[in-house]
N, C-alpha and C. Protein backbone atom coordinates (compact mmCIF):
# COMPACT_ATOMS: atom_id res chain seq x y z
N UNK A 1 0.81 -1.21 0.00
CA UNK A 1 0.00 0.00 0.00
C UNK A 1 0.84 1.26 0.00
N UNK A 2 1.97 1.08 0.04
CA UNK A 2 2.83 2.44 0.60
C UNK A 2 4.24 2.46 0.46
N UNK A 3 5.22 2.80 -0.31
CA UNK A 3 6.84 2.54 -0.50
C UNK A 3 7.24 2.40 0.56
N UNK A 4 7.13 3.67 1.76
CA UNK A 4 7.41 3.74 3.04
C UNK A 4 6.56 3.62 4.07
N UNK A 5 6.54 4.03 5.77
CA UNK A 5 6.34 4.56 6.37
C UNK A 5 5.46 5.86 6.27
N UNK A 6 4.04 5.64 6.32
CA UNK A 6 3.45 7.22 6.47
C UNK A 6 3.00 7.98 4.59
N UNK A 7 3.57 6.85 4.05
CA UNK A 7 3.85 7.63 2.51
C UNK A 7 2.31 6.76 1.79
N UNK A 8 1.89 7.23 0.77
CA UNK A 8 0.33 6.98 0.73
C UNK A 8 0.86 6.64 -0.64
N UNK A 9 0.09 6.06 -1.37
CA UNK A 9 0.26 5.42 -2.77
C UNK A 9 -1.07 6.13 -3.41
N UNK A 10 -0.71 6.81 -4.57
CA UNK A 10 -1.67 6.93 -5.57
C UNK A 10 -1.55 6.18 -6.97
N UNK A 11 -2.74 5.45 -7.32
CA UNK A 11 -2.76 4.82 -8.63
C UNK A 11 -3.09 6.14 -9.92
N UNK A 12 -2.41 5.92 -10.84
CA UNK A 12 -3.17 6.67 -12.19
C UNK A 12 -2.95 5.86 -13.09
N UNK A 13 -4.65 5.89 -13.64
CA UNK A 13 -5.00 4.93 -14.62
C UNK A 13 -4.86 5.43 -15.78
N UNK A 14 -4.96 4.74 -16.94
CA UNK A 14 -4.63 5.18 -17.88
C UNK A 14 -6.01 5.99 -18.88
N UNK A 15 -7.20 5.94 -17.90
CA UNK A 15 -8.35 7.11 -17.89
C UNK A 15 -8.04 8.27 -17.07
N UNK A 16 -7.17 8.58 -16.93
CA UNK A 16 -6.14 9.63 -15.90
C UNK A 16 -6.98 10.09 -14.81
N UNK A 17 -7.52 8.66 -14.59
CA UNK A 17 -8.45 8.94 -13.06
C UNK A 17 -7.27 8.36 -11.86
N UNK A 18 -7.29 9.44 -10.76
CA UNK A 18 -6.31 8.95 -9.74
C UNK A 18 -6.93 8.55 -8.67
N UNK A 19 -7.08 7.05 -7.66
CA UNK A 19 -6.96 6.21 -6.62
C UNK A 19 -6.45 6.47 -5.78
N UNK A 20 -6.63 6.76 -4.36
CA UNK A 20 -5.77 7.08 -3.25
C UNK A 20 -5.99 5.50 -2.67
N UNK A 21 -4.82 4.92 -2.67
CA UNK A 21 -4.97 3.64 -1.78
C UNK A 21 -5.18 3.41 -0.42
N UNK A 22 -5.21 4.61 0.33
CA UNK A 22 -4.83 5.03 1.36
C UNK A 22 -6.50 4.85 2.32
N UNK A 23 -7.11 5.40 1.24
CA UNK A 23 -8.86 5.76 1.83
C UNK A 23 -9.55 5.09 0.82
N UNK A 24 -9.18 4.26 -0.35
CA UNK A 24 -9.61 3.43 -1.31
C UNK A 24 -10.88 4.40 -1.98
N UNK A 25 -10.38 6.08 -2.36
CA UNK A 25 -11.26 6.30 -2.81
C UNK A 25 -10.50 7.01 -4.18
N UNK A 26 -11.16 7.69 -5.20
CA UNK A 26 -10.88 8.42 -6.02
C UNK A 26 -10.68 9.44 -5.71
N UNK A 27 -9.35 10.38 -6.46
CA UNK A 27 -9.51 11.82 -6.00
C UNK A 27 -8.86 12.69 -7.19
N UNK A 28 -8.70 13.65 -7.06
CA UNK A 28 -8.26 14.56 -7.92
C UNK A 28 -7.28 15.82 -7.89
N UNK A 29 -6.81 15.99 -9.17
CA UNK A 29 -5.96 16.79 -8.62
C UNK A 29 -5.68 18.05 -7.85
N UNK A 30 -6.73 18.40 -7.28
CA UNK A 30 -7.01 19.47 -6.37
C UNK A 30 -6.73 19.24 -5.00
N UNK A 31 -7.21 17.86 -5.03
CA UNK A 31 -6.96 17.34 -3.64
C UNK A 31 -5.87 16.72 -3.57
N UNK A 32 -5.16 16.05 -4.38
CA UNK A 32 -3.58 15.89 -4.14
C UNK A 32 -3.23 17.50 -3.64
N UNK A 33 -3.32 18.48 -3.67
CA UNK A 33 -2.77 19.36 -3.51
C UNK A 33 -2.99 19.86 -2.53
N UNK A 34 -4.66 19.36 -2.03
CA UNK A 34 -4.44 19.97 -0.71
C UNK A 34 -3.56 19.12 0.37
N UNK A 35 -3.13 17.55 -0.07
CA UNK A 35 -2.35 16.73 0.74
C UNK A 35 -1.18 17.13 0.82
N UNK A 36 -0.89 18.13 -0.16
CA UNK A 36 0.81 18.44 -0.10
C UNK A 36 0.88 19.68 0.85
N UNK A 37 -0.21 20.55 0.81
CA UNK A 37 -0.26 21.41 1.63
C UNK A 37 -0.07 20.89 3.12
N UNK A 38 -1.03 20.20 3.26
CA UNK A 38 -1.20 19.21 4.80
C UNK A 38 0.02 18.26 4.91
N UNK A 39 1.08 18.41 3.93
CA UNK A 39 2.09 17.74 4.55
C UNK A 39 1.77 16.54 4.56
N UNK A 40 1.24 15.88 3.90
CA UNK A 40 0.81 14.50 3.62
C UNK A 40 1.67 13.52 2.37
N UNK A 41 2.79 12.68 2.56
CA UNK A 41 3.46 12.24 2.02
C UNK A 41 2.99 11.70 1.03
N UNK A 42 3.07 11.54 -0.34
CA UNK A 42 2.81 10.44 -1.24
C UNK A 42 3.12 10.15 -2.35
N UNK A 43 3.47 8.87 -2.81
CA UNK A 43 3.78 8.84 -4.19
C UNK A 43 2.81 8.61 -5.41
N UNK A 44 2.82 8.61 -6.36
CA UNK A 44 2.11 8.64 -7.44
C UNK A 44 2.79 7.43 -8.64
N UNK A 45 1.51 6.00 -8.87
CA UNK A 45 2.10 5.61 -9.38
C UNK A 45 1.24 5.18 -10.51
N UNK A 46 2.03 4.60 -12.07
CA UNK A 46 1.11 4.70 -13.31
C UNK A 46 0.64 2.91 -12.71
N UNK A 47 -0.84 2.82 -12.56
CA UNK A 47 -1.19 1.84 -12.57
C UNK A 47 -1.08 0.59 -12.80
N UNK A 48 -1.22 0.58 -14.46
CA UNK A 48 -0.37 -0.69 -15.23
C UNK A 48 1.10 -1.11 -14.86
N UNK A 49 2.12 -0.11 -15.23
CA UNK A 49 3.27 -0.41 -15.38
C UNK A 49 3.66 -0.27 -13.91
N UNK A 50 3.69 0.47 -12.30
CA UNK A 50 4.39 1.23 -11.66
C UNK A 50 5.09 1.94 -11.74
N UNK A 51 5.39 2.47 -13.03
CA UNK A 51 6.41 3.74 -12.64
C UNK A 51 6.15 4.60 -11.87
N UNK A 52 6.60 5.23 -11.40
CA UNK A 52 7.00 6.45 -10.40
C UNK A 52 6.96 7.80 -11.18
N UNK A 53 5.34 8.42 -11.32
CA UNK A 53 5.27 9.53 -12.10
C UNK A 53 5.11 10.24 -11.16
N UNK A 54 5.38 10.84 -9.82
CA UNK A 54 5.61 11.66 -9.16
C UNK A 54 5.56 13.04 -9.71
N UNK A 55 6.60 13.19 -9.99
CA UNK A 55 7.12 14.15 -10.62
C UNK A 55 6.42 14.97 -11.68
N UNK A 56 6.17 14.06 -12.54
CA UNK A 56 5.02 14.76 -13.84
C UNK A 56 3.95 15.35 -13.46
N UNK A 57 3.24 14.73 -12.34
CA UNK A 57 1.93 14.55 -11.56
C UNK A 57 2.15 15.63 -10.59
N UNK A 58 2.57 15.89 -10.18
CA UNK A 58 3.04 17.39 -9.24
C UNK A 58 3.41 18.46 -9.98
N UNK A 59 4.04 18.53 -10.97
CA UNK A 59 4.09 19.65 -12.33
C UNK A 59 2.87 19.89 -13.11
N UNK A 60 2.02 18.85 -13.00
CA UNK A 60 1.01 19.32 -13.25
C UNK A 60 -0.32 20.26 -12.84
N UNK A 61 0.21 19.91 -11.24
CA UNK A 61 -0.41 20.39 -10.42
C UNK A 61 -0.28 21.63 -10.63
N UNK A 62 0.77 22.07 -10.45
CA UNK A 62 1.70 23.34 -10.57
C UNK A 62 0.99 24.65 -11.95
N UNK A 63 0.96 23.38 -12.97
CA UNK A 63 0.43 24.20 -14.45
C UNK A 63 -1.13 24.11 -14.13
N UNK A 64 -1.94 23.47 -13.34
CA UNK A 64 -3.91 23.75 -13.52
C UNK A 64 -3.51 25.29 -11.77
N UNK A 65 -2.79 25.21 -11.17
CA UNK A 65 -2.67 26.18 -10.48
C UNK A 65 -2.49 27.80 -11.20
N UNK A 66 -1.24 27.36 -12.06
CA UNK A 66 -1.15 28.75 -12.62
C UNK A 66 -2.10 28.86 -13.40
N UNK A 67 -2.93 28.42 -14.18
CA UNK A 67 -3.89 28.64 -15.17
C UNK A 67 -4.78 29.36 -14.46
N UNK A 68 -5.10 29.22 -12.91
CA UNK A 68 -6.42 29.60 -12.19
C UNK A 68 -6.13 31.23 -12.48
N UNK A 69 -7.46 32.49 -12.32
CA UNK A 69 -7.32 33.29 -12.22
C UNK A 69 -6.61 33.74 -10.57
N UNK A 70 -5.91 35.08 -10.80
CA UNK A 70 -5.44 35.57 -9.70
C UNK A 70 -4.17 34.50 -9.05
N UNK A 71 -4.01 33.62 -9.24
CA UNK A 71 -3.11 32.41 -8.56
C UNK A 71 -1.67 32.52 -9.41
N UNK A 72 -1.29 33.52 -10.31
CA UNK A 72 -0.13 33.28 -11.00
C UNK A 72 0.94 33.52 -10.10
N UNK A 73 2.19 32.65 -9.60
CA UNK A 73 2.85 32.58 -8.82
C UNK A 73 4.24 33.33 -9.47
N UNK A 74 4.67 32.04 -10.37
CA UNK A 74 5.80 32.11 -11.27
C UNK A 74 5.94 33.14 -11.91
N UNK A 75 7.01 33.92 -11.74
CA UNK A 75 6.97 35.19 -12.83
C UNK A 75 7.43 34.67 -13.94
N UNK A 76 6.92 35.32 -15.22
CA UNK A 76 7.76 34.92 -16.60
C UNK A 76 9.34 35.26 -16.69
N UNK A 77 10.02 36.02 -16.19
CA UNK A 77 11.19 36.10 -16.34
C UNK A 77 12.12 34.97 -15.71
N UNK A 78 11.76 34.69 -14.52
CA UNK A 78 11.80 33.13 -14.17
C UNK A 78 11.31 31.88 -14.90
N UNK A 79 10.60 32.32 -15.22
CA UNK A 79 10.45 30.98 -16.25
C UNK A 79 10.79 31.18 -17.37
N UNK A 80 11.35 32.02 -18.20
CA UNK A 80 12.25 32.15 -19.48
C UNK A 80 13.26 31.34 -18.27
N UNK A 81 14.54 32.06 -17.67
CA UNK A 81 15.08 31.79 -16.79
C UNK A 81 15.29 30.24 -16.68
N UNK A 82 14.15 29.61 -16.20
CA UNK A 82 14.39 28.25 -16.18
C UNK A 82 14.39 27.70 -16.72
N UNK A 83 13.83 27.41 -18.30
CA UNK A 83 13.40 26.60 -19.92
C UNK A 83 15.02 26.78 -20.11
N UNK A 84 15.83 28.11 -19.96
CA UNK A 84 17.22 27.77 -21.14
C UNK A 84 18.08 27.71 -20.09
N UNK A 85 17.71 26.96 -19.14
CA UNK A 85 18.78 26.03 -18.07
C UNK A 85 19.06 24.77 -18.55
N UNK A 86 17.59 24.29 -19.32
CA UNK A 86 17.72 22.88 -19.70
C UNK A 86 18.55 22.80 -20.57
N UNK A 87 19.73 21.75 -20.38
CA UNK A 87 20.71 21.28 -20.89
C UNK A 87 22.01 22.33 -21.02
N UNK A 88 21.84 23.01 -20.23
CA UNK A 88 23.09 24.28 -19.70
C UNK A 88 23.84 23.01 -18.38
N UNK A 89 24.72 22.98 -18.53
CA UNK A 89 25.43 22.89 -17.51
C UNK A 89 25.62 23.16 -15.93
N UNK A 90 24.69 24.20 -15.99
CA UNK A 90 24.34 24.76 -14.52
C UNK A 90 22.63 23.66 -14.30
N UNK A 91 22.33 22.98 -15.05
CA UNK A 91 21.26 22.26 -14.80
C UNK A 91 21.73 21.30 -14.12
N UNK A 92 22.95 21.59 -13.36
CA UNK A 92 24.02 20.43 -12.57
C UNK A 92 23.22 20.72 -11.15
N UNK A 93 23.27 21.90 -11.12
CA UNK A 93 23.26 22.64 -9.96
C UNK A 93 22.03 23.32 -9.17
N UNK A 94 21.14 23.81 -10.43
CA UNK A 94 20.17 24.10 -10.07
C UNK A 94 19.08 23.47 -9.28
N UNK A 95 19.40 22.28 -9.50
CA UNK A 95 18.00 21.82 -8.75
C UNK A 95 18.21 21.98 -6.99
N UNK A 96 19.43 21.47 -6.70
CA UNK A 96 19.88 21.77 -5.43
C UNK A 96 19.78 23.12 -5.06
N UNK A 97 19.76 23.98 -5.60
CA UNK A 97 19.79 25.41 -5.32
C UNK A 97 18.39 25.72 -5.16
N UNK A 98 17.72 25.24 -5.98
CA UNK A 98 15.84 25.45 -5.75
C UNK A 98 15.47 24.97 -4.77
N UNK A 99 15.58 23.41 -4.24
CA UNK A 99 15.29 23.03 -3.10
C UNK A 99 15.90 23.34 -1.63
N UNK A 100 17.07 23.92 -1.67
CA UNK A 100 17.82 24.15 -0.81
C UNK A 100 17.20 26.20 -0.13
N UNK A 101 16.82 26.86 -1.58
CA UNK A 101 16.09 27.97 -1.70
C UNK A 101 15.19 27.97 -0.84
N UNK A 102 14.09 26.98 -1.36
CA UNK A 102 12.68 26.84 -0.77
C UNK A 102 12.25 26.54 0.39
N UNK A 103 13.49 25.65 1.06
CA UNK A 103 13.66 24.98 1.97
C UNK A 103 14.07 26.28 3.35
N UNK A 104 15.13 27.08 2.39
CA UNK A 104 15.25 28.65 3.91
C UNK A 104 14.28 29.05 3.80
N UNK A 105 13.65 29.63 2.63
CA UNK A 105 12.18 30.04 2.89
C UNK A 105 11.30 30.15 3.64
N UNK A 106 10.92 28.83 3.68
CA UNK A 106 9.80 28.40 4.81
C UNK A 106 10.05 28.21 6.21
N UNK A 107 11.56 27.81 6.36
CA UNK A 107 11.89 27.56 7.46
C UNK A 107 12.14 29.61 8.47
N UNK A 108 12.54 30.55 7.23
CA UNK A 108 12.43 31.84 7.56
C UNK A 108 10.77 32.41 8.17
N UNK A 109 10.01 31.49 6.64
CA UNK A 109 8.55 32.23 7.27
C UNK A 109 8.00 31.80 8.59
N UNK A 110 8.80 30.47 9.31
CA UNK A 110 8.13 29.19 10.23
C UNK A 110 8.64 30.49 11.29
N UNK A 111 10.04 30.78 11.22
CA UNK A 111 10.24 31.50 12.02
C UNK A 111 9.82 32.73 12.93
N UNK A 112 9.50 33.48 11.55
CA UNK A 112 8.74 34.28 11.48
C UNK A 112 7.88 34.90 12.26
N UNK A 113 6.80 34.02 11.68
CA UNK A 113 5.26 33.49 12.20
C UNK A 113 5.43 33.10 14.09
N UNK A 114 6.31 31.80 14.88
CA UNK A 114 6.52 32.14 15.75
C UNK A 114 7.08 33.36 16.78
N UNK A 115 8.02 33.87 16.15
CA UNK A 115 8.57 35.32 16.89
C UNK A 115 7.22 36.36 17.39
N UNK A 116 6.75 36.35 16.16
CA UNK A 116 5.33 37.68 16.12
C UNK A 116 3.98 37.23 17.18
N UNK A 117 3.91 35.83 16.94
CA UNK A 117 3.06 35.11 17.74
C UNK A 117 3.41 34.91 19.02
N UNK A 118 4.92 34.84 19.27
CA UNK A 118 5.18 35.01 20.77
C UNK A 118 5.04 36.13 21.31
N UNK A 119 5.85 37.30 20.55
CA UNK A 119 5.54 38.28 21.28
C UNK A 119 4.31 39.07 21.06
N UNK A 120 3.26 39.07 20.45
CA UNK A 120 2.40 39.94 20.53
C UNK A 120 0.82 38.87 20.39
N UNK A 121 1.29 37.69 20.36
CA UNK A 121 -0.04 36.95 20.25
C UNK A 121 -0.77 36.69 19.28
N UNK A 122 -0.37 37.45 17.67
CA UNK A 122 -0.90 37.58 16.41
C UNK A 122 0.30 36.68 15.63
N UNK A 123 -0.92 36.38 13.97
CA UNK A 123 -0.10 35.95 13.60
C UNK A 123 0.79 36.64 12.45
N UNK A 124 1.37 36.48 11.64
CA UNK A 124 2.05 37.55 10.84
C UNK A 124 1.20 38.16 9.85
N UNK A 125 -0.15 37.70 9.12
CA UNK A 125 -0.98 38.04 8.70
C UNK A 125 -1.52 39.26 9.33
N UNK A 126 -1.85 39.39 10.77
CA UNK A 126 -2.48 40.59 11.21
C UNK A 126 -1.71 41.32 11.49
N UNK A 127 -0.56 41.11 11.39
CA UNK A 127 0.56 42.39 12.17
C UNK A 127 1.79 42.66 10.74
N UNK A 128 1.62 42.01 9.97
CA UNK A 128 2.47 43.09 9.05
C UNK A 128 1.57 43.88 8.27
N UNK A 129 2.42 44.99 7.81
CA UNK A 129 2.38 46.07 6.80
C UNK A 129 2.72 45.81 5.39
N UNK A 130 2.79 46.82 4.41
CA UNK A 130 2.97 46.57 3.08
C UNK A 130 4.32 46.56 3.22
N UNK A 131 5.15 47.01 3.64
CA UNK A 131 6.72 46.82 3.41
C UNK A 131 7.54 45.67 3.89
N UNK A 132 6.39 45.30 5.12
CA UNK A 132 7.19 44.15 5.93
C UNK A 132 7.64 42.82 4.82
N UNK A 133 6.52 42.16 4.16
CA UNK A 133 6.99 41.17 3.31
C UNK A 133 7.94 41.50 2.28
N UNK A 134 7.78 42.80 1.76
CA UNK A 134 8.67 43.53 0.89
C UNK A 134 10.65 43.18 1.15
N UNK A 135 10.34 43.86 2.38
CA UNK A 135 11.51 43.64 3.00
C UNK A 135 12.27 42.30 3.34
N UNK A 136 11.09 41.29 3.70
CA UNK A 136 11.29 39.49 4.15
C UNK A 136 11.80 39.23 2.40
N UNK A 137 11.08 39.49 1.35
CA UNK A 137 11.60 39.40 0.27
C UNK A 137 12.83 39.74 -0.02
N UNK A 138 13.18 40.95 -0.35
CA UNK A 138 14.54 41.39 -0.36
C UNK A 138 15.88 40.42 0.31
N UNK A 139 15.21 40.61 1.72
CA UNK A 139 16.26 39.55 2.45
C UNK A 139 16.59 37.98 2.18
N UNK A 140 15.22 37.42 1.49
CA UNK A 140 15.71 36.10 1.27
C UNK A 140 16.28 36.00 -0.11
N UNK A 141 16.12 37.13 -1.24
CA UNK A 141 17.23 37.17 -2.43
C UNK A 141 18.62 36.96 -2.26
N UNK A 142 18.83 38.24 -1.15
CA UNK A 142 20.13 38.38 -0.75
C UNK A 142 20.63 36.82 -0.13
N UNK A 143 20.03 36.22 0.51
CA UNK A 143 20.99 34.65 0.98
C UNK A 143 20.50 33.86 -0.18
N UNK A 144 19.45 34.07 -0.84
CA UNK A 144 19.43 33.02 -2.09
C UNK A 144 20.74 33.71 -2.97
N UNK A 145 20.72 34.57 -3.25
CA UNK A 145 21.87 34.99 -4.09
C UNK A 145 23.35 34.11 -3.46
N UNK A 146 23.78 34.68 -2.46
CA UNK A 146 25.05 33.61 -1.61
C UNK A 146 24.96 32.39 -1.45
N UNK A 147 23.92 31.56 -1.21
CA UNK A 147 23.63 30.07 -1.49
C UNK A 147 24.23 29.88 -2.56
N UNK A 148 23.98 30.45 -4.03
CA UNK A 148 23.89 29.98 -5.09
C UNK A 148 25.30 30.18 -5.36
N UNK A 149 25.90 31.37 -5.34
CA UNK A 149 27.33 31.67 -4.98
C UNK A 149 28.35 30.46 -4.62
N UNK A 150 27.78 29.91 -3.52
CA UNK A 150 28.60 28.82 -2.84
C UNK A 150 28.13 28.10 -3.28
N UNK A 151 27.22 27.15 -3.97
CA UNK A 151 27.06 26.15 -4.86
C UNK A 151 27.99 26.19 -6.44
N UNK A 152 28.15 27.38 -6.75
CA UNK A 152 29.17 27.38 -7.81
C UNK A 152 30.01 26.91 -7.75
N UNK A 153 30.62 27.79 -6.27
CA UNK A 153 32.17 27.78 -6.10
C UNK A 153 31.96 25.96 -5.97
N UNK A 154 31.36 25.17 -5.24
CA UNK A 154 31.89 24.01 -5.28
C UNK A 154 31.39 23.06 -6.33
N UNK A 155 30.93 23.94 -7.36
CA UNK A 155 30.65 23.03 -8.44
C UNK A 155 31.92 23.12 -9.64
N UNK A 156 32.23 24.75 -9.57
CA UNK A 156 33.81 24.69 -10.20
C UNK A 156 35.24 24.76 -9.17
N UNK A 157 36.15 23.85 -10.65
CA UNK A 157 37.21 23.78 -9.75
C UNK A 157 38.29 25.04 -9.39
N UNK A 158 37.63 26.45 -9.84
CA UNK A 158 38.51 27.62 -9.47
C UNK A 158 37.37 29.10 -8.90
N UNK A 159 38.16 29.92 -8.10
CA UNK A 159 37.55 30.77 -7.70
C UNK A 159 36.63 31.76 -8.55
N UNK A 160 35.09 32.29 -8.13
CA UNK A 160 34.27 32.66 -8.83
C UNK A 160 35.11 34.29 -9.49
N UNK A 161 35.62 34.81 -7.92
CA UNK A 161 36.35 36.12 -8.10
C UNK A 161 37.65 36.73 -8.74
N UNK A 162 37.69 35.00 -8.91
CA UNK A 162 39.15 34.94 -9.72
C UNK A 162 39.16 35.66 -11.15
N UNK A 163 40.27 36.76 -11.07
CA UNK A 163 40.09 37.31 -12.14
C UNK A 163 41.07 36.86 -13.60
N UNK A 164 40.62 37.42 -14.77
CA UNK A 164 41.19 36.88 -15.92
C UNK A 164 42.70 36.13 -15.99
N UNK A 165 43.17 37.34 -15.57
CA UNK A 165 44.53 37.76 -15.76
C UNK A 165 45.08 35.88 -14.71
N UNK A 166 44.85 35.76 -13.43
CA UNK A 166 45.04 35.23 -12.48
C UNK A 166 45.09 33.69 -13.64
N UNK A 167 43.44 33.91 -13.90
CA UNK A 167 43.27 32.39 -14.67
C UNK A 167 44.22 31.71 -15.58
N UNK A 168 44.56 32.99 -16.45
CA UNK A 168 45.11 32.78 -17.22
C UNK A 168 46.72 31.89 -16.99
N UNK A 169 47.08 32.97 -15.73
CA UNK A 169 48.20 32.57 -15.62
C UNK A 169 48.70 31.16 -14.44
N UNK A 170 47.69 30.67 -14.39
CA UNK A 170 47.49 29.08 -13.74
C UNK A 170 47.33 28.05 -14.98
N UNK A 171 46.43 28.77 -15.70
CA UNK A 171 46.50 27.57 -16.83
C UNK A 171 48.28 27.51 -17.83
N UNK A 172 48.73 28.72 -17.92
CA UNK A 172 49.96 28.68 -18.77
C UNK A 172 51.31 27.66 -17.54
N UNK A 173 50.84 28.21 -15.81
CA UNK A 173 52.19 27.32 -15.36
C UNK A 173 51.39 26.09 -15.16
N UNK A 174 50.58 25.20 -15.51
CA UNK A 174 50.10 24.26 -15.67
C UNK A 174 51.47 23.15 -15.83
N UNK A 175 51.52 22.30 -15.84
CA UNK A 175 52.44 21.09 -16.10
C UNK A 175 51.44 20.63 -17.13
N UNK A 176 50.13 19.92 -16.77
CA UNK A 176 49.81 19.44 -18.21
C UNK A 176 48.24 20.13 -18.53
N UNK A 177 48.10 19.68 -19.70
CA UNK A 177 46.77 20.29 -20.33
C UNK A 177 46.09 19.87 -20.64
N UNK A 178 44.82 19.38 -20.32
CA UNK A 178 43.80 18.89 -21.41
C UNK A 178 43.98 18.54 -22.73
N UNK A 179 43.87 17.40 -23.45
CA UNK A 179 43.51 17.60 -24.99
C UNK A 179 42.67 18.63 -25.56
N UNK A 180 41.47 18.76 -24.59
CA UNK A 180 40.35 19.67 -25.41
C UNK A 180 39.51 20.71 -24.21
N UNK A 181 39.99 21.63 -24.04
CA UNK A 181 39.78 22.80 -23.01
C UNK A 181 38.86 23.74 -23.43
N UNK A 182 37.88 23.11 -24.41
CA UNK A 182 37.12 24.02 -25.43
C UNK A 182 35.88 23.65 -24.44
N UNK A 183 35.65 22.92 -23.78
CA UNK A 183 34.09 23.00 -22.86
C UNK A 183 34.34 23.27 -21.56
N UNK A 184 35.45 23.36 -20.97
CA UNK A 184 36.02 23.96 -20.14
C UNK A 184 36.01 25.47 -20.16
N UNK A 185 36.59 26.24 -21.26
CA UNK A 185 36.47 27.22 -21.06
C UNK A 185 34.93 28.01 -21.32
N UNK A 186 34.12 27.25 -22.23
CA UNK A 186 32.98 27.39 -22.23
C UNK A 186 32.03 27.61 -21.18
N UNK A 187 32.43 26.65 -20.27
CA UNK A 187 31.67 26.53 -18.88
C UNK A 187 32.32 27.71 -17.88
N UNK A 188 33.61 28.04 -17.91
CA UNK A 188 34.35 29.28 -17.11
C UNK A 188 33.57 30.94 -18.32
N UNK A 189 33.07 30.40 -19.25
CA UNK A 189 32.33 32.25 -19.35
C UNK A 189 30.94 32.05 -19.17
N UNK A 190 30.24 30.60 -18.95
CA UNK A 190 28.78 30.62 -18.35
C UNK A 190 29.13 31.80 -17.33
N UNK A 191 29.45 30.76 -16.49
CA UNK A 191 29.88 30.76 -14.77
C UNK A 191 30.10 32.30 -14.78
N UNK A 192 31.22 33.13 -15.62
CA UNK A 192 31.84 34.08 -15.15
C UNK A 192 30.30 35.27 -15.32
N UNK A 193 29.68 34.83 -16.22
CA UNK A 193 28.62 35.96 -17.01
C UNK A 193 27.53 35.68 -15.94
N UNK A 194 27.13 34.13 -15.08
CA UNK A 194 26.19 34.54 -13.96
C UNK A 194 26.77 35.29 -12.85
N UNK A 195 27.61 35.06 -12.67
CA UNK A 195 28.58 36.11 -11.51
C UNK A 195 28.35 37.26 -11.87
N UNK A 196 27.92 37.79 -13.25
CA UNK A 196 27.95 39.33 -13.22
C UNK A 196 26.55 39.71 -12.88
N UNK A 197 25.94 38.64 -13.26
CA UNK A 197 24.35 38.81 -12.56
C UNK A 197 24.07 38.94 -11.64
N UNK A 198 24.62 38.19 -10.72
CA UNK A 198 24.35 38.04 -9.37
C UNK A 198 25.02 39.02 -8.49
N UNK A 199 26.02 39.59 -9.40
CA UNK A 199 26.76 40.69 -8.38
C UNK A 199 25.61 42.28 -9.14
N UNK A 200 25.05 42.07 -10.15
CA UNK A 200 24.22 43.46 -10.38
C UNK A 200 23.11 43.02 -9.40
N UNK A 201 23.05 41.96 -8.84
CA UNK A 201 21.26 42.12 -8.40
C UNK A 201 21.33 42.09 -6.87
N UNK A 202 22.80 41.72 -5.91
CA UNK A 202 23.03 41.95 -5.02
C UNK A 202 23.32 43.53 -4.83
N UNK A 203 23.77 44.36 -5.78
CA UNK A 203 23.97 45.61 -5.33
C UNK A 203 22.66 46.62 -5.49
């Protein structure tokens, strides 16, 4: 009934009607969503075969959400943004950086929400202003920006700040060289050209 512990099995048939095994009833994708809200573990699996469509099945969720009026989350510049990641090289990295993102996030808003509630008994809903989230925004760019920073640095093998001149002259006292340093250096002017991004949007 369940991969794990606590984790609920959904069937999808190939009438793309979905089964909760859990309560042996039918449900839909609205209500998968309110289970994810509620923190309710589960996987999603294709009936016939078992695969593990998780993934598809939660992106979908994602696209009948944005379609709703008023509910558009995703900005388009982010999502240009994310389409010409695919098959960039930084699609190494990104995903860790999204989940790792999302993950301070909430754990900032969890915070949050208790501080205000301790001290004044409300929850952050009744006691902020228009600037307050403004500001919670701002601030979580700024450590998403440095997260991502330090995911570089340990995704390449030389410093982000490292300048031309420096590079250059590590690769010439080199002892040996690559045969073919042509996707190498390719990947050092990705890298160098998001660094200029990230240093215009931190300042």
């Amino acid at each position: 009934m369940a991969a794990k512990t606590g984790e609920i099995i959904i069937k999808k048939y190939a009438n793309r009607r979905l089964y909760n095994t859990g309560t042996s009833t039918y449900v839909t994708l609205e209500d998968l969503a309110g289970m994810v809200k509620r923190n309710e573990d589960f996987t999603v699996q294709d009936a016939k075969t078992g695969e593990d469509i998780t993934h598809s099945v939660l992106t979908q969720i994602i696209f009948e959400l944005e379609n709703k009026d008023g509910q558009n989350m995703l900005p388009i510049p982010f999502l240009r943004q994310l389409i010409a990641y695919y098959g960039d090289q930084m699609q190494v990295v990104l995903p860790t950086f999204l989940e790792q993102s999302m993950s301070a996030f909430a754990k900032e808003q969890e915070r949050m929400r208790e501080q205000l509630t301790a001290a004044f008994g409300k929850s952050p809903i009744d006691m902020m202003n228009v600037s307050t989230p403004i500001k919670l925004v701002e601030e979580q760019v700024r450590r998403n920006t440095e997260m991502l920073q330090h995911a570089m640095k340990m995704f390449t093998p030389f410093p982000l700040n490292k300048s031309t001149n420096a590079v250059e002259a590590d690769e010439s006292s080199a002892t040996e060289k690559p045969a073919d340093t042509s996707g190498l250096n390719e990947l050092k002017e990705q890298i160098a050209a998001m660094q200029r991004k990230l240093d215009s949007l931190d300042k």
